[in-house]
N, C-alpha and C. Protein backbone atom coordinates (compact mmCIF):
# COMPACT_ATOMS: atom_id res chain seq x y z
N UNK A 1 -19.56 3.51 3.80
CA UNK A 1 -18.81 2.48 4.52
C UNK A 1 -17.57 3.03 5.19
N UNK A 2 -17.14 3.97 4.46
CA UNK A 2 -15.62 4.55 5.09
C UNK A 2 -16.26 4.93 6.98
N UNK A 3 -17.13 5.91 7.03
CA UNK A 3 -17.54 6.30 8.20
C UNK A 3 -17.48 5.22 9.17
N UNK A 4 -17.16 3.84 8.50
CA UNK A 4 -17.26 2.70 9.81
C UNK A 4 -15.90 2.65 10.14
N UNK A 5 -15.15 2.89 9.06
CA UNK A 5 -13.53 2.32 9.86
C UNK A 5 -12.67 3.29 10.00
N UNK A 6 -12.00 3.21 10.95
CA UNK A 6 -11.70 4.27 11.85
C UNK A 6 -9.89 4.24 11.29
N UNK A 7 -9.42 5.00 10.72
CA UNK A 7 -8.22 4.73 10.03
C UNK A 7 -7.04 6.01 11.19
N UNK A 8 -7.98 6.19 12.13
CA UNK A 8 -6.78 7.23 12.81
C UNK A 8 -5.80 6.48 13.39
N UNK A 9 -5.76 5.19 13.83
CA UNK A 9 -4.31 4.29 13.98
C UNK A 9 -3.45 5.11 12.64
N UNK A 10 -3.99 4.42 11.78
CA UNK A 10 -3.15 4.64 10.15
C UNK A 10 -2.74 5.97 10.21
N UNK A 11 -3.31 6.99 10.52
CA UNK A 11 -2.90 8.01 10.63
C UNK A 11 -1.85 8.62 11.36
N UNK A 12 -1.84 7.88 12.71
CA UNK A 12 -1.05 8.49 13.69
C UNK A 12 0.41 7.25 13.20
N UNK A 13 0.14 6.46 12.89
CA UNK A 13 1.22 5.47 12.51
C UNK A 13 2.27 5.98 11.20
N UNK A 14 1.49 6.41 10.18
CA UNK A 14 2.53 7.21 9.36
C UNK A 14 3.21 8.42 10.07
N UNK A 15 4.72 8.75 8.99
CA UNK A 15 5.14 9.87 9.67
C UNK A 15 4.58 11.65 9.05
N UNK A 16 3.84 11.27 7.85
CA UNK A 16 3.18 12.40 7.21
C UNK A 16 1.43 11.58 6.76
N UNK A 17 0.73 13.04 6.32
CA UNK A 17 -0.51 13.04 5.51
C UNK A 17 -0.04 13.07 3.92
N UNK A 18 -0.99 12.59 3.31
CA UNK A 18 -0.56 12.85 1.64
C UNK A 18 -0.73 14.32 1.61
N UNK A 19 0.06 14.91 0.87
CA UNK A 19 -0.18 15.96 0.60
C UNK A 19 -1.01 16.62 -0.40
N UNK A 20 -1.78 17.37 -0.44
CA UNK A 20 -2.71 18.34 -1.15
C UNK A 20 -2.01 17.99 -2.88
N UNK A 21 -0.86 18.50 -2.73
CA UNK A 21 -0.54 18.58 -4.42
C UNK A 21 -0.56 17.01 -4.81
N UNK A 22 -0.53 16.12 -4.24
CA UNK A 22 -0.54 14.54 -5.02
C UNK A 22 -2.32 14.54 -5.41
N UNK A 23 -3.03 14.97 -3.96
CA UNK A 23 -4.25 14.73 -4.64
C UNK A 23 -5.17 15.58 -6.37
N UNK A 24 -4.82 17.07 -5.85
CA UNK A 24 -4.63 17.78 -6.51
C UNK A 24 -4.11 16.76 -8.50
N UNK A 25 -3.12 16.48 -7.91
CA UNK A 25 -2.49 15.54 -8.88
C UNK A 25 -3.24 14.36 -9.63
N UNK A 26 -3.81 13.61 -8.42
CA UNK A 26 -4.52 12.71 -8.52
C UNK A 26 -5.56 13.08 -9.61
N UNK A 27 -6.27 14.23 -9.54
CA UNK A 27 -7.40 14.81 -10.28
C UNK A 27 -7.23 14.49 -11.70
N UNK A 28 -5.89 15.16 -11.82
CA UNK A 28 -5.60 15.47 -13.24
C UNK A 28 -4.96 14.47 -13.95
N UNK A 29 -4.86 12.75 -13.15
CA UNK A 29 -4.53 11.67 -14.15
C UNK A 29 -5.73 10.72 -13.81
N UNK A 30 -6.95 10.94 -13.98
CA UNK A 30 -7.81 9.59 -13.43
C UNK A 30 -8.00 8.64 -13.97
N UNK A 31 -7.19 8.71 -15.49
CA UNK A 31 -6.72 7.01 -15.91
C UNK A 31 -5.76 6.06 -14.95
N UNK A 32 -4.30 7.28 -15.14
CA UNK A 32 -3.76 6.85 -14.55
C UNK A 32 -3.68 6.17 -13.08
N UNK A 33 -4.55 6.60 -12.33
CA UNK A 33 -4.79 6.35 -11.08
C UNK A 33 -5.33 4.96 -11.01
N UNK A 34 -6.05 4.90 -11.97
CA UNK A 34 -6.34 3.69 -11.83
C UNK A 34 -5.72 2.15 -12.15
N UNK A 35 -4.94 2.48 -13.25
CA UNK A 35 -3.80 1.61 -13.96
C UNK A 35 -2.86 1.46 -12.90
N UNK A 36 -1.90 2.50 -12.69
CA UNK A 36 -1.70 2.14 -11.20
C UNK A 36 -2.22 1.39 -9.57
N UNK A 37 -3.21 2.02 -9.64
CA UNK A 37 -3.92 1.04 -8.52
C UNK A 37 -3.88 -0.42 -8.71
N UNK A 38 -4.51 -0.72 -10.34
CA UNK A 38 -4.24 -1.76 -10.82
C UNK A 38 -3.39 -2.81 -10.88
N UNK A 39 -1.82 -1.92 -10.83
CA UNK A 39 -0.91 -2.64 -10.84
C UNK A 39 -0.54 -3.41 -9.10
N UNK A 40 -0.71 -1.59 -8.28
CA UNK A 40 -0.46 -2.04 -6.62
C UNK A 40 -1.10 -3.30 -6.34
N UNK A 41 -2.24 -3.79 -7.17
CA UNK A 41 -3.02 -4.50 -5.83
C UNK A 41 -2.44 -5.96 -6.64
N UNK A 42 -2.12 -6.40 -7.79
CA UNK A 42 -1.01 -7.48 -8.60
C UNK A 42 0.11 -7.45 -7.82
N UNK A 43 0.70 -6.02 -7.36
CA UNK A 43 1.98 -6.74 -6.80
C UNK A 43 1.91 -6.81 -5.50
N UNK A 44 0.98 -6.03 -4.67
CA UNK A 44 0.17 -6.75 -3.61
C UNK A 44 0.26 -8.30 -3.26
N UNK A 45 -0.65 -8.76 -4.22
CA UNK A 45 -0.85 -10.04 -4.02
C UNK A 45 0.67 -11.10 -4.47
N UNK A 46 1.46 -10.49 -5.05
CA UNK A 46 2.42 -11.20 -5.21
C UNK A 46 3.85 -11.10 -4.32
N UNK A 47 3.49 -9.97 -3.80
CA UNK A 47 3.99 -9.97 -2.74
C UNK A 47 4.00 -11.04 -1.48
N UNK A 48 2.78 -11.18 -1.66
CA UNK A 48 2.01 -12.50 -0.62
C UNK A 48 2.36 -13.59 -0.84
N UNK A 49 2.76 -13.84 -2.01
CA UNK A 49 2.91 -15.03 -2.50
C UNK A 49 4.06 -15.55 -2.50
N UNK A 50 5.04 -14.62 -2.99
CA UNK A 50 6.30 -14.17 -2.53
C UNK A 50 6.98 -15.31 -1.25
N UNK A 51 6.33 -14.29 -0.01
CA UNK A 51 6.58 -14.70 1.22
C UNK A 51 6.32 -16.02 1.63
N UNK A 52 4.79 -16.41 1.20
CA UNK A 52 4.19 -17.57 1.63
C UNK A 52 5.47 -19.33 0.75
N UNK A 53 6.20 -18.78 -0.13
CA UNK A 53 6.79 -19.46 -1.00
C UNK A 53 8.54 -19.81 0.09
N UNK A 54 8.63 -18.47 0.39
CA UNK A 54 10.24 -18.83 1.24
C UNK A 54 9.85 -18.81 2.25
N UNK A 55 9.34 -18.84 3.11
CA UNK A 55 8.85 -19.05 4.53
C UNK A 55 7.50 -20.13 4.87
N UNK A 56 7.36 -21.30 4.47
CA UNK A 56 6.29 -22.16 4.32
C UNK A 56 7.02 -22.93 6.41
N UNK A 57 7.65 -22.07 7.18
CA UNK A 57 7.87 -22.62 8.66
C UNK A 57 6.87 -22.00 9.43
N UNK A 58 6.25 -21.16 8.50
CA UNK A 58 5.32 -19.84 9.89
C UNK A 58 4.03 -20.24 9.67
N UNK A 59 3.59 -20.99 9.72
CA UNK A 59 1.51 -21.30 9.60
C UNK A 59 1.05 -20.10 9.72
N UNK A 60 1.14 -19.10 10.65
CA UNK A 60 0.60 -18.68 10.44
C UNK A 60 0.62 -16.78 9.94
N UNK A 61 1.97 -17.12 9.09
CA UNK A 61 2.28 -16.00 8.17
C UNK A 61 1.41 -16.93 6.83
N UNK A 62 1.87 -18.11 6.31
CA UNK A 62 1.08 -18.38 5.31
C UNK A 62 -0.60 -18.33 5.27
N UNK A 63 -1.77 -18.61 6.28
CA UNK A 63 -3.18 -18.42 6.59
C UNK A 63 -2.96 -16.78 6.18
N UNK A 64 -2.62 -15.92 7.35
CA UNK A 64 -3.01 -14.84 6.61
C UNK A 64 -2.66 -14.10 5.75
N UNK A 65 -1.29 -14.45 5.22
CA UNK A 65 -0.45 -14.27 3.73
C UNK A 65 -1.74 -14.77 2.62
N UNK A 66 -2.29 -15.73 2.93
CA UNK A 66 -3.11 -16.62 1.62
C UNK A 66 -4.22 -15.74 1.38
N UNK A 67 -5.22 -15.24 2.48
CA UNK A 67 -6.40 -14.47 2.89
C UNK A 67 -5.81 -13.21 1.94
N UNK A 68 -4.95 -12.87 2.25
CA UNK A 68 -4.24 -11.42 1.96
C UNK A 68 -4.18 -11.31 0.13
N UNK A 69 -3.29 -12.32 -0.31
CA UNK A 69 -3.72 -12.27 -1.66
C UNK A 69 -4.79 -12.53 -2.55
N UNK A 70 -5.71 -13.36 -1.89
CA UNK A 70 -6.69 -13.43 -2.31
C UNK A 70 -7.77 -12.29 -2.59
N UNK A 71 -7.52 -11.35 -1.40
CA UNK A 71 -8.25 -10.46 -1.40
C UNK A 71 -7.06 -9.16 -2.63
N UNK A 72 -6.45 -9.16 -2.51
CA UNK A 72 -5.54 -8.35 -3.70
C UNK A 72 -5.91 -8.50 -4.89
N UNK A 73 -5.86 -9.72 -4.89
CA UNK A 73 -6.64 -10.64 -6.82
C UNK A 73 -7.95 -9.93 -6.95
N UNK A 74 -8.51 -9.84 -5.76
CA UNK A 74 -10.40 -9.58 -5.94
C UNK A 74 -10.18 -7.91 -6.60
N UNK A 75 -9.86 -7.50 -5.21
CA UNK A 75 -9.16 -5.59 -5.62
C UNK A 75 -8.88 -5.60 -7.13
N UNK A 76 -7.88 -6.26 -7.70
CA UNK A 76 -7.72 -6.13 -8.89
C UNK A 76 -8.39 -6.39 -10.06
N UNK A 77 -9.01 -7.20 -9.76
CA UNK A 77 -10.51 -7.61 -10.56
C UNK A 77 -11.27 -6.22 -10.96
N UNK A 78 -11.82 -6.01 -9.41
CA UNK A 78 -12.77 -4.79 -9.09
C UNK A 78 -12.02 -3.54 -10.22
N UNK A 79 -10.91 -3.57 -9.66
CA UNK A 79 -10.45 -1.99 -10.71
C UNK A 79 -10.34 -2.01 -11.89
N UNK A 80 -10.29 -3.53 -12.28
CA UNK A 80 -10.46 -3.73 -13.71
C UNK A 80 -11.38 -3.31 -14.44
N UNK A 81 -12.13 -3.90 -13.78
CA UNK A 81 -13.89 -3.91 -14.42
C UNK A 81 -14.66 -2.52 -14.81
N UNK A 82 -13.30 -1.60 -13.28
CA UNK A 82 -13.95 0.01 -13.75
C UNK A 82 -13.25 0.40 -14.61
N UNK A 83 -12.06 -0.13 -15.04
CA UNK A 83 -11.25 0.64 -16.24
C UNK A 83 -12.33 -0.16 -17.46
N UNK A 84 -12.46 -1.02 -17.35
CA UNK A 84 -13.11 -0.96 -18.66
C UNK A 84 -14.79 -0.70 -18.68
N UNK A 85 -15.20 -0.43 -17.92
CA UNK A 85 -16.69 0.29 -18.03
C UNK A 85 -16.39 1.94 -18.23
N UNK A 86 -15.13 2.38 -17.86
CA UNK A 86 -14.76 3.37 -18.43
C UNK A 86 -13.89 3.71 -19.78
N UNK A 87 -13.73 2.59 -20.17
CA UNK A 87 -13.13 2.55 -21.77
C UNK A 87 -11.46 3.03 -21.54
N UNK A 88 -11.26 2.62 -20.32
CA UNK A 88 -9.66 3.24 -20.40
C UNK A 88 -8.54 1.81 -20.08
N UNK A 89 -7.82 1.94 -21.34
CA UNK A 89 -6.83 0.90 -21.65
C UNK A 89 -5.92 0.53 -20.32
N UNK A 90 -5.39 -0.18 -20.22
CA UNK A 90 -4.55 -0.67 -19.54
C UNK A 90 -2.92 -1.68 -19.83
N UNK A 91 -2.27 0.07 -19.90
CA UNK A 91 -0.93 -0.25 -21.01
C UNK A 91 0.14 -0.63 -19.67
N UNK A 92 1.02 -0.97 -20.40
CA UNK A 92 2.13 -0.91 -19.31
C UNK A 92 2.72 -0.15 -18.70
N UNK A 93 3.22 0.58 -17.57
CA UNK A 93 3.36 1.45 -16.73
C UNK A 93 4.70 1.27 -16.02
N UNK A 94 5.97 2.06 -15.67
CA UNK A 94 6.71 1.76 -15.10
C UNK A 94 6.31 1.99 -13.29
N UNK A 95 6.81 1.07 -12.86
CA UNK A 95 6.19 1.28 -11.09
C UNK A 95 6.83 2.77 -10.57
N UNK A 96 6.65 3.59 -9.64
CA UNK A 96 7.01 4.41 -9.09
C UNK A 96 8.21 3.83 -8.40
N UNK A 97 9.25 5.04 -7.36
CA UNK A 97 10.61 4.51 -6.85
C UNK A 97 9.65 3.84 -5.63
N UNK A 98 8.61 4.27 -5.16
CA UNK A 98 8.35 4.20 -3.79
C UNK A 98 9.15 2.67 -3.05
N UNK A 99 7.77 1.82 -3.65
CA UNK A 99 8.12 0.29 -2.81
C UNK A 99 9.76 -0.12 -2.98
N UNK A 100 10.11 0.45 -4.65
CA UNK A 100 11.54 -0.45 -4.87
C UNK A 100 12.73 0.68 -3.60
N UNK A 101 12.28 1.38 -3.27
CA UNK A 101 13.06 2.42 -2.43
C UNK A 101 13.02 1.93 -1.00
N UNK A 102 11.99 1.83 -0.28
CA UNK A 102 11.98 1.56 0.72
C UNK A 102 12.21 -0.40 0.76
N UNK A 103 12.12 -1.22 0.15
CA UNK A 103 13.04 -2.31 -0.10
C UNK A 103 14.20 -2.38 0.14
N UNK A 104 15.23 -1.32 -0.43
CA UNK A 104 16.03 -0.99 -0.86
C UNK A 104 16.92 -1.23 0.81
N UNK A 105 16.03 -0.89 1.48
CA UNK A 105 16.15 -0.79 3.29
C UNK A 105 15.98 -1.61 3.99
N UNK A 106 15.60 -2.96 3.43
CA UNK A 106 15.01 -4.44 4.29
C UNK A 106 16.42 -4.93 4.70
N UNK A 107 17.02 -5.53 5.53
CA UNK A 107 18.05 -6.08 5.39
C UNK A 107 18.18 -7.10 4.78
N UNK A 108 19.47 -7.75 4.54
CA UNK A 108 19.67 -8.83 3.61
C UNK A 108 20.02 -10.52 4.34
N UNK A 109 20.40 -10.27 5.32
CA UNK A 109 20.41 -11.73 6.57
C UNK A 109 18.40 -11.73 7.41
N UNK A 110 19.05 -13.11 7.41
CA UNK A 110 17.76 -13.45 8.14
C UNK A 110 17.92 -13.57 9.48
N UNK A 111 17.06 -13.28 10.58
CA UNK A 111 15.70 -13.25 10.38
C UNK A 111 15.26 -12.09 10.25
N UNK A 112 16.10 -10.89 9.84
CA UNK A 112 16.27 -9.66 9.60
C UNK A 112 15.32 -9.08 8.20
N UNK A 113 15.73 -9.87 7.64
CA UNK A 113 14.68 -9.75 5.88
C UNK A 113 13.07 -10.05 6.26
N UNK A 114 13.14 -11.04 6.84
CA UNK A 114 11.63 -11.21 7.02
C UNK A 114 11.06 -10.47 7.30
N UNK A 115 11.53 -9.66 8.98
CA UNK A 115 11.06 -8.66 9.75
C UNK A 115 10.23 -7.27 9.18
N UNK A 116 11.79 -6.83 8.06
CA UNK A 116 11.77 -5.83 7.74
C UNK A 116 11.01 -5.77 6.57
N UNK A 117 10.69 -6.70 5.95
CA UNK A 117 9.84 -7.44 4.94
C UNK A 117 8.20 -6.81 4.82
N UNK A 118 8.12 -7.64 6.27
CA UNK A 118 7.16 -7.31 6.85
C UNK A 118 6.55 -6.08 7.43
N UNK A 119 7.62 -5.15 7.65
CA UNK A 119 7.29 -4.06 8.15
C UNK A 119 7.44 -2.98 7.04
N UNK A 120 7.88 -3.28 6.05
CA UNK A 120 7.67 -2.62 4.91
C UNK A 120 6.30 -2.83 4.23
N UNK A 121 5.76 -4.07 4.48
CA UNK A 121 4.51 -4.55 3.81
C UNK A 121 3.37 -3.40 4.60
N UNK A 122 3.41 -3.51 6.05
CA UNK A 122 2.52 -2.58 6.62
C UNK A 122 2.42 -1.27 6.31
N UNK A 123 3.75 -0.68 6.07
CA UNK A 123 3.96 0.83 5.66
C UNK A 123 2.98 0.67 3.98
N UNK A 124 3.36 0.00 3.19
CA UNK A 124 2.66 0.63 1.84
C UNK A 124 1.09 0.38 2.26
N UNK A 125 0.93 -0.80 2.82
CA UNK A 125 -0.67 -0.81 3.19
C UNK A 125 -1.45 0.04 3.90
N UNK A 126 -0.20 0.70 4.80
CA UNK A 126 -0.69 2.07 5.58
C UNK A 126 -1.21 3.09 4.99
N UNK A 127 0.06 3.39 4.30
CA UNK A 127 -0.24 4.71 3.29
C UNK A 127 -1.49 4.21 1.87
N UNK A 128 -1.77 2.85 1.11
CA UNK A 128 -2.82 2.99 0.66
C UNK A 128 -4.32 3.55 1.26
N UNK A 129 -4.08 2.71 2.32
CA UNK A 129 -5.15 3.01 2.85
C UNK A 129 -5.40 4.79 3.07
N UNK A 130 -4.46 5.14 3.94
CA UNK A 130 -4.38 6.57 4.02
C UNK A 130 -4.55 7.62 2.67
N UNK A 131 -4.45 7.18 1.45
CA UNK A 131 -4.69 7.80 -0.02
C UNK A 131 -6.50 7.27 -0.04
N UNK A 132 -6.32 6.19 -0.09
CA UNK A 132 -8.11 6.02 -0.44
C UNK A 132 -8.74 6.93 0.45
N UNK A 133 -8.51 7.18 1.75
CA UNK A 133 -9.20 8.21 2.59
C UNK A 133 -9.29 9.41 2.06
N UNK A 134 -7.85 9.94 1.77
CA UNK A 134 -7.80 10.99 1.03
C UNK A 134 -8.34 11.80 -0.09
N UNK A 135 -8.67 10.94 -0.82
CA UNK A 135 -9.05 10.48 -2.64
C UNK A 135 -10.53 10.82 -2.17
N UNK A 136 -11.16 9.88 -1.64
CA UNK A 136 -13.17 9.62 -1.31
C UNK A 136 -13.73 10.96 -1.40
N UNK A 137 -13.36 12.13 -0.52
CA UNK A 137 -13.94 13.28 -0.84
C UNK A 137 -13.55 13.96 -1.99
N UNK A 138 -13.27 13.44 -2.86
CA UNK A 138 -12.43 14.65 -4.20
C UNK A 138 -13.27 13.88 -5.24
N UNK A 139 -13.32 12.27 -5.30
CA UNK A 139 -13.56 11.87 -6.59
C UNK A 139 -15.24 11.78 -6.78
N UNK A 140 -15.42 10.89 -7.93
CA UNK A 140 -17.07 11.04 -8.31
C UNK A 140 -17.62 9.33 -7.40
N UNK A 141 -19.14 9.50 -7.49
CA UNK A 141 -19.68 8.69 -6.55
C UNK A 141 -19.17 7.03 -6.94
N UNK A 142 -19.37 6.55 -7.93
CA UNK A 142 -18.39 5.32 -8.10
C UNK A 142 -17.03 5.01 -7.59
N UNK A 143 -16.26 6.11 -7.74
CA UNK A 143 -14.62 5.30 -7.01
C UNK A 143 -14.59 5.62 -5.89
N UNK A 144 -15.53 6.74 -5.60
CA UNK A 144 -15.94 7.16 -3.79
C UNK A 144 -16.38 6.13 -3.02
N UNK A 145 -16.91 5.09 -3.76
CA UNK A 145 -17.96 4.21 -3.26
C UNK A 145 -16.70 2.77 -3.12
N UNK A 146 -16.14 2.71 -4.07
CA UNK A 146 -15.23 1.74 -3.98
C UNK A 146 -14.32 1.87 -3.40
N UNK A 147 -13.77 3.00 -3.50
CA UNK A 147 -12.28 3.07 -2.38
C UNK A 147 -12.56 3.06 -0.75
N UNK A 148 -13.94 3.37 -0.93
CA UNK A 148 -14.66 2.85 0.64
C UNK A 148 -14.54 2.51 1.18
N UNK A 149 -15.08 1.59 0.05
CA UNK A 149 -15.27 -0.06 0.20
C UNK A 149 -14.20 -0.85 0.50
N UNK A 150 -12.85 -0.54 0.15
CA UNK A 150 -11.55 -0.60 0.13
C UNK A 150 -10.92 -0.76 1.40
N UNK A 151 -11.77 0.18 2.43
CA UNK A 151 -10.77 0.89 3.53
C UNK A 151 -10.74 -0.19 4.99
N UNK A 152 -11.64 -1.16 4.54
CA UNK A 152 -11.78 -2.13 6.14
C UNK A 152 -10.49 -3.04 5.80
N UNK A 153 -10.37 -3.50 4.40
CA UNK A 153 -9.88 -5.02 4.08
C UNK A 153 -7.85 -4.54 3.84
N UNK A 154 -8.02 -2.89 3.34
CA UNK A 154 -6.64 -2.52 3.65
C UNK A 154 -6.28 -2.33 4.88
N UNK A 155 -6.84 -1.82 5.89
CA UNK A 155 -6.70 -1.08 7.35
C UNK A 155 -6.39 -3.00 7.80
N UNK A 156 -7.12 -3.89 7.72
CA UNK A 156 -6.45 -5.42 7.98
C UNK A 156 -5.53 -5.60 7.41
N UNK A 157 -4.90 -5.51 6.32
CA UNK A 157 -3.81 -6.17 5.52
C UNK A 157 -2.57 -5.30 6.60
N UNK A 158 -2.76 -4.17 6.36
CA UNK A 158 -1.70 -3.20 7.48
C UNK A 158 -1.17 -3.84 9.23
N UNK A 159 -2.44 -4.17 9.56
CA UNK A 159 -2.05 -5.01 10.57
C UNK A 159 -1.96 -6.27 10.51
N UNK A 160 -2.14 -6.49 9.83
CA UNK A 160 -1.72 -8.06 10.02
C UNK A 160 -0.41 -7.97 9.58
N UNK A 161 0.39 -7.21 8.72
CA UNK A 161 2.00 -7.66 8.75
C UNK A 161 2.36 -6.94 9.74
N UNK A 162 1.86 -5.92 10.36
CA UNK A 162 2.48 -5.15 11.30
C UNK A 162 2.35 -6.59 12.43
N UNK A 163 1.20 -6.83 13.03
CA UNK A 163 1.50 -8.00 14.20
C UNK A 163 2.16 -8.87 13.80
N UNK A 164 2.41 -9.88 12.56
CA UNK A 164 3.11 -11.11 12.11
C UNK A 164 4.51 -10.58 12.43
N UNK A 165 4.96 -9.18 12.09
CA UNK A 165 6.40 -8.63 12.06
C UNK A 165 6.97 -8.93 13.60
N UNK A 166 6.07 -8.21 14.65
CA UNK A 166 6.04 -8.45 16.04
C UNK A 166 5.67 -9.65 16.63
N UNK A 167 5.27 -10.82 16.18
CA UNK A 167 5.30 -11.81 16.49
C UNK A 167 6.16 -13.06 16.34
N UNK A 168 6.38 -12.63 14.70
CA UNK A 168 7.88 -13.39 14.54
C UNK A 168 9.28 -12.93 14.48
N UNK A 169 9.20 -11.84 15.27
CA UNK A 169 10.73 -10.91 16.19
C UNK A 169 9.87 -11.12 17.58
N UNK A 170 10.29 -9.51 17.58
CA UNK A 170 9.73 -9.18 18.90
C UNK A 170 9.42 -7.27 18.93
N UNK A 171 8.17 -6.93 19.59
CA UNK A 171 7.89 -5.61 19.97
C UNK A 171 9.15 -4.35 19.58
N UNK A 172 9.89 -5.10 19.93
CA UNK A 172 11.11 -4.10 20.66
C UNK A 172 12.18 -4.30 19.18
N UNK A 173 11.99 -5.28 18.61
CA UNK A 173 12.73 -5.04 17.39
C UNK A 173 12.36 -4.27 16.39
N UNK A 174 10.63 -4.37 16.23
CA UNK A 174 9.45 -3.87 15.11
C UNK A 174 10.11 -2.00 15.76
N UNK A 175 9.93 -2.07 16.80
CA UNK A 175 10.14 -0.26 17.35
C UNK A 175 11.25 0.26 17.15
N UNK A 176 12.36 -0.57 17.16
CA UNK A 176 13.77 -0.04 16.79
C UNK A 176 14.05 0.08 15.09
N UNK A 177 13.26 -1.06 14.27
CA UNK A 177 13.32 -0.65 12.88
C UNK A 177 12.61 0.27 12.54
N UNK A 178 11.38 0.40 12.83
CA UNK A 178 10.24 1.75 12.51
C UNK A 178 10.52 2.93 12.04
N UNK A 179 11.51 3.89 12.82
CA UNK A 179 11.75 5.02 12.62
C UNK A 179 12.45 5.02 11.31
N UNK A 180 13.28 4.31 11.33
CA UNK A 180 14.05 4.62 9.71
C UNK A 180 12.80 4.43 8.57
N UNK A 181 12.30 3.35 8.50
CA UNK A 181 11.91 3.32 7.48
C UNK A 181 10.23 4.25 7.22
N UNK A 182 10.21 4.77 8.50
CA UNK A 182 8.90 5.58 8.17
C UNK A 182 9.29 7.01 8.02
N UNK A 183 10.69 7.19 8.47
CA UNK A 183 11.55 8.35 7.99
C UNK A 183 11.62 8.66 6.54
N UNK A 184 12.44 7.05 5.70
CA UNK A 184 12.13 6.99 4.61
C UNK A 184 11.11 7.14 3.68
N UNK A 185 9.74 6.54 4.39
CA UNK A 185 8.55 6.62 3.98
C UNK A 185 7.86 8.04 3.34
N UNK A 186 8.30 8.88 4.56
CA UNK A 186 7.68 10.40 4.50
C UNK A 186 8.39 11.27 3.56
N UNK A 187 9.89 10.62 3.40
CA UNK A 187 10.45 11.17 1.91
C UNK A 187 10.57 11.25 0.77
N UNK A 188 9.60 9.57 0.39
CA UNK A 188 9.49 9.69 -0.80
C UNK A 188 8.13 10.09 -1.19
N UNK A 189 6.96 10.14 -0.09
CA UNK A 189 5.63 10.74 -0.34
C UNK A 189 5.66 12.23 -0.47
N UNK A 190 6.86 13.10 0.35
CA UNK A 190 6.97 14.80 0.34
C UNK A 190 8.08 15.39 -0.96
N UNK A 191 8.60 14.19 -1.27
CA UNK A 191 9.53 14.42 -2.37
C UNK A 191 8.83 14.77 -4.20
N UNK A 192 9.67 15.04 -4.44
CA UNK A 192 9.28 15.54 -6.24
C UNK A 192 9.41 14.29 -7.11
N UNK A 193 8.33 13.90 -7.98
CA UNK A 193 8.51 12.86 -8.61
C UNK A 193 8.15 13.49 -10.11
N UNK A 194 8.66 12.97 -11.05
CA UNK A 194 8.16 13.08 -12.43
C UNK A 194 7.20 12.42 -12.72
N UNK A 195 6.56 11.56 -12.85
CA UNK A 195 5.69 11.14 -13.05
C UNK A 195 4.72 10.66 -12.29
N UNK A 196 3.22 10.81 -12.20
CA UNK A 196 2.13 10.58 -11.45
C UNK A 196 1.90 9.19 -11.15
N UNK A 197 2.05 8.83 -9.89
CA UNK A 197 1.66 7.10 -9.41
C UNK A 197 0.84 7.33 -8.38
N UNK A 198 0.00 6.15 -7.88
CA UNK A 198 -0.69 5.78 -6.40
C UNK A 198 0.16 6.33 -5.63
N UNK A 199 1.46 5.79 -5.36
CA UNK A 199 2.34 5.87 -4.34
C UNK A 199 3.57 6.87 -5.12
N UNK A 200 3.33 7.97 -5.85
CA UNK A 200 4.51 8.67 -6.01
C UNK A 200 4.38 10.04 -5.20
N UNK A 201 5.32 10.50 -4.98
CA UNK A 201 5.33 11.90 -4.45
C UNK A 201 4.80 13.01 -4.85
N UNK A 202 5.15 14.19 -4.97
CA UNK A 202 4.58 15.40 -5.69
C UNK A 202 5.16 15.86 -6.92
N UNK A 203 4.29 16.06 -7.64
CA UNK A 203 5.13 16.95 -8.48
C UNK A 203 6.36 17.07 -8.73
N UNK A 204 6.72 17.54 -9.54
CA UNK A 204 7.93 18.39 -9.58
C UNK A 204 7.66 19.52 -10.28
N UNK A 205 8.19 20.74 -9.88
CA UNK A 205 7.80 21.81 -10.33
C UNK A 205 8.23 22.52 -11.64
């Protein structure tokens, strides 16, 4: 299924590739990878929910806000079902800096929060997507098959906050915030992290 969707937008839209040592990385926690995933696609969807809760003026941020978590809940289902056909627990986990970092960068006035909200939402959906690509040739035929499977319904979630962002600003605002935060973006994916996440950086040596 991956061979159908064409993720080189996603590609050319981030400011880096994952790097070799996360995947590399990836190898050597494949519980973890998944517990994590686990968690992304929960706060995924609550993310959605989030929004759809303080902004009930935009119809049509809430339609595809609603679509959006729904499909997060399913994701999370799905990874469930493989952690436990694989007998691997699902303990509590502290989140990586990533999302709380680049947050960290949304502004705090409106209609400024929303925007940036939003354009933060596209960046992590970017880069998931861009890891499941990554991941498919390394892992075994089951999560190859699922993270696939994965890659149409993330490559939508990505745009759709990316257009909602540009629709409820404007073009020219989405382009003037961009650079920072995909600046940011590429620093915490090339940076040294202690501990192994979906969305953490490399290593530390």
């Amino acid at each position: 299924m991956s061979a159908t969707v064409d993720i080189g937008p996603i590609r050319r839209f981030l400011s880096c590739a994952t790097p070799q040592a996360w995947i590399d990385w990836a190898l050597q926690h494949p519980a973890v990878l998944l517990v994590d995933h686990a968690n992304c696609e929960k706060k995924a969807a609550s993310t959605a929910l989030n929004l759809m809760y303080r902004y009930t003026e935009h119809p049509k941020l809430l339609h595809k806000l609603s679509r959006l978590a729904r499909e997060e809940l399913r994701h999370f289902e799905q990874v469930l079902a493989i952690m436990e056909r694989r007998g691997i627990d699902y303990p509590f986990t502290e989140a990586s800096r990533y999302a709380g970092e680049l947050r960290k960068l949304v502004r705090s006035k409106e209609p400024g929060r929303l925007v940036d909200t939003l354009i933060v939402g596209a960046i992590i959906e970017a880069r998931s997507c861009e890891r499941f690509a990554a991941l498919i040739p390394v892992l075994d035929d089951e999560l190859a098959a699922f993270y696939s499977s994965l890659l149409k319904s993330e490559a939508r979630h990505f745009e759709d906050y990316l257009n909602l962002a540009r629709e409820l600003s404007s073009a020219e605002e989405v382009d003037e915030r961009l650079p920072a935060l995909l600046a940011a973006e590429q620093q915490l994916i090339e940076s040294a992290d202690i501990e192994f996440r979906f969305h953490s950086g490399v290593p530390s040596a």
